[in-house]
Protein backbone atom coordinates (compact mmCIF):
# COMPACT_ATOMS: atom_id res chain seq x y z
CA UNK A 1 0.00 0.00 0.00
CA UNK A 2 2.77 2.09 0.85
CA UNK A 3 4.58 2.22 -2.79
CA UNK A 4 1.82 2.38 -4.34
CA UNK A 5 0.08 5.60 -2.58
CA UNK A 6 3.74 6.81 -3.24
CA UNK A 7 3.50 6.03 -7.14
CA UNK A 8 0.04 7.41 -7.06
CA UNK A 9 1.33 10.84 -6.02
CA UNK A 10 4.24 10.80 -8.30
CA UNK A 11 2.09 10.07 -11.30
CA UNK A 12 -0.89 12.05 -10.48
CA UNK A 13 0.79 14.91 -9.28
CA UNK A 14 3.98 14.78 -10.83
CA UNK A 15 6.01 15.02 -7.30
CA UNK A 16 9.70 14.99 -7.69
CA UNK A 17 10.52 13.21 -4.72
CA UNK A 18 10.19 11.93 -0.79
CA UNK A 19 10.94 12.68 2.55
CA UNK A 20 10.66 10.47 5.02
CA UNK A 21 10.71 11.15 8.93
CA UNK A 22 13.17 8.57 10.65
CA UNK A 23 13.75 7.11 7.69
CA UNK A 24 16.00 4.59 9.72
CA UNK A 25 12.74 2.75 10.62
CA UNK A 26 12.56 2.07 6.83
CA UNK A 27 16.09 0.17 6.92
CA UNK A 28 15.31 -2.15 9.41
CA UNK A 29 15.62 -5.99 9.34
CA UNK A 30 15.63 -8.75 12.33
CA UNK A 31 19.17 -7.88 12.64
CA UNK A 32 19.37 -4.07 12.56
CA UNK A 33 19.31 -1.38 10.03
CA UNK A 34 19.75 -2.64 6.37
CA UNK A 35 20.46 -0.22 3.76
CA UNK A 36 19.25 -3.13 1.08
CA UNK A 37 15.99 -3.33 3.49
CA UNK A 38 13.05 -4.37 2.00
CA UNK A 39 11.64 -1.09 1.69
CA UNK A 40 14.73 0.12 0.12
CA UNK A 41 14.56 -2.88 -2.44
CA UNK A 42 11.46 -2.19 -3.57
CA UNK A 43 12.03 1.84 -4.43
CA UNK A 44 15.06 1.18 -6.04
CA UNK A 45 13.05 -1.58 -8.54
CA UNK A 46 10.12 0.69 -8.90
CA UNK A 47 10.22 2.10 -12.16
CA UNK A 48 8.49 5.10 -10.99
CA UNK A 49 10.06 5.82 -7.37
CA UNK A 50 13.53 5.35 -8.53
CA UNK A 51 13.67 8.36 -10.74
CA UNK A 52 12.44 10.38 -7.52
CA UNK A 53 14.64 11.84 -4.72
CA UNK A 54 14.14 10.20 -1.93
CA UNK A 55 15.30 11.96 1.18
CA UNK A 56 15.25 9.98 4.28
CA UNK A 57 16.26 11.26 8.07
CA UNK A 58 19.22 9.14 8.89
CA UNK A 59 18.22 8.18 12.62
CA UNK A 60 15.76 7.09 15.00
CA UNK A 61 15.70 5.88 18.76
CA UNK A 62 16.01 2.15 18.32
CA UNK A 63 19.55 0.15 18.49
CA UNK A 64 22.13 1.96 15.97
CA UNK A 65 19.98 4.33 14.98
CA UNK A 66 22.24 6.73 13.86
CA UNK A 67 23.16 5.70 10.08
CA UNK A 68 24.41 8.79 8.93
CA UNK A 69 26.08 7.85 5.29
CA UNK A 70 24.65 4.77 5.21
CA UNK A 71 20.80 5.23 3.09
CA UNK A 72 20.98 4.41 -0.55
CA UNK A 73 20.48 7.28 -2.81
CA UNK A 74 18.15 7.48 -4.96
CA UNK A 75 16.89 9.37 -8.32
CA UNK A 76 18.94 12.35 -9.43
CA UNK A 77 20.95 14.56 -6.84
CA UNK A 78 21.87 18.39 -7.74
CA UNK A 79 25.29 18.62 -5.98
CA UNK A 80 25.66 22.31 -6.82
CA UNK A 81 22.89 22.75 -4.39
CA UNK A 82 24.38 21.11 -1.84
CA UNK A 83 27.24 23.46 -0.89
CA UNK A 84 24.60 26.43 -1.13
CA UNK A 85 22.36 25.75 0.89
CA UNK A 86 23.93 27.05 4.31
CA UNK A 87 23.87 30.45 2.43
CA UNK A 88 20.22 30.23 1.66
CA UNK A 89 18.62 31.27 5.17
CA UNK A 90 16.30 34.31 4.96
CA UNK A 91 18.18 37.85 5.86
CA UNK A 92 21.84 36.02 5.16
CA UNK A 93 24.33 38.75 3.31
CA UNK A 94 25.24 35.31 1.46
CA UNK A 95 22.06 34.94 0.06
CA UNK A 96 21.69 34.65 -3.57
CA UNK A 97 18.39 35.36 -3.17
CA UNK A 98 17.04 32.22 -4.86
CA UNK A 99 14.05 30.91 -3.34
């Protein structure tokens, strides 16, 4: 149900991508966080979902829940963005003013 209310809003809506609240949960296994979980598995087989970004918090409170560096990534990343964005708050001199 849960991939395919996600497909559903990527096709109906066009959305470009995820983000998922202790997206650690999503990793798990019997044995601990998994980064080739199920859940994982079955977005990066979708044909849909794995053209999306996918942006997944990289803890909760269960055992080893911090997995910083260790999600899959999916669907196209803009690294120019990435060294931007601390310059992007509202009222920052280094503000290119794109918003």
């Amino acid at each position: 149900m849960v991939m395919d209310s996600l497909r559903y809003w990527a096709t109906a809506f066009n959305v470009d991508g995820f983000r998922f609240d202790l997206g650690v949960t999503l990793g798990r296994e019997g044995h601990g966080f998994d980064p080739g979980s199920g859940f994982f598995d079955a977005i990066r087989q979708d044909p849909i979902l794995n053209t999306r970004k996918m942006i997944s918090e990289p803890w909760d409170i269960g055992p080893d829940g911090y997995q910083v560096g260790n999600h899959p990534v999916y669907g196209p990343i803009s690294q120019p963005v990435l060294p931007a964005r601390p310059n992007c708050s509202i009222g920052d001199s280094g503000s290119h003013g794109h918003r």
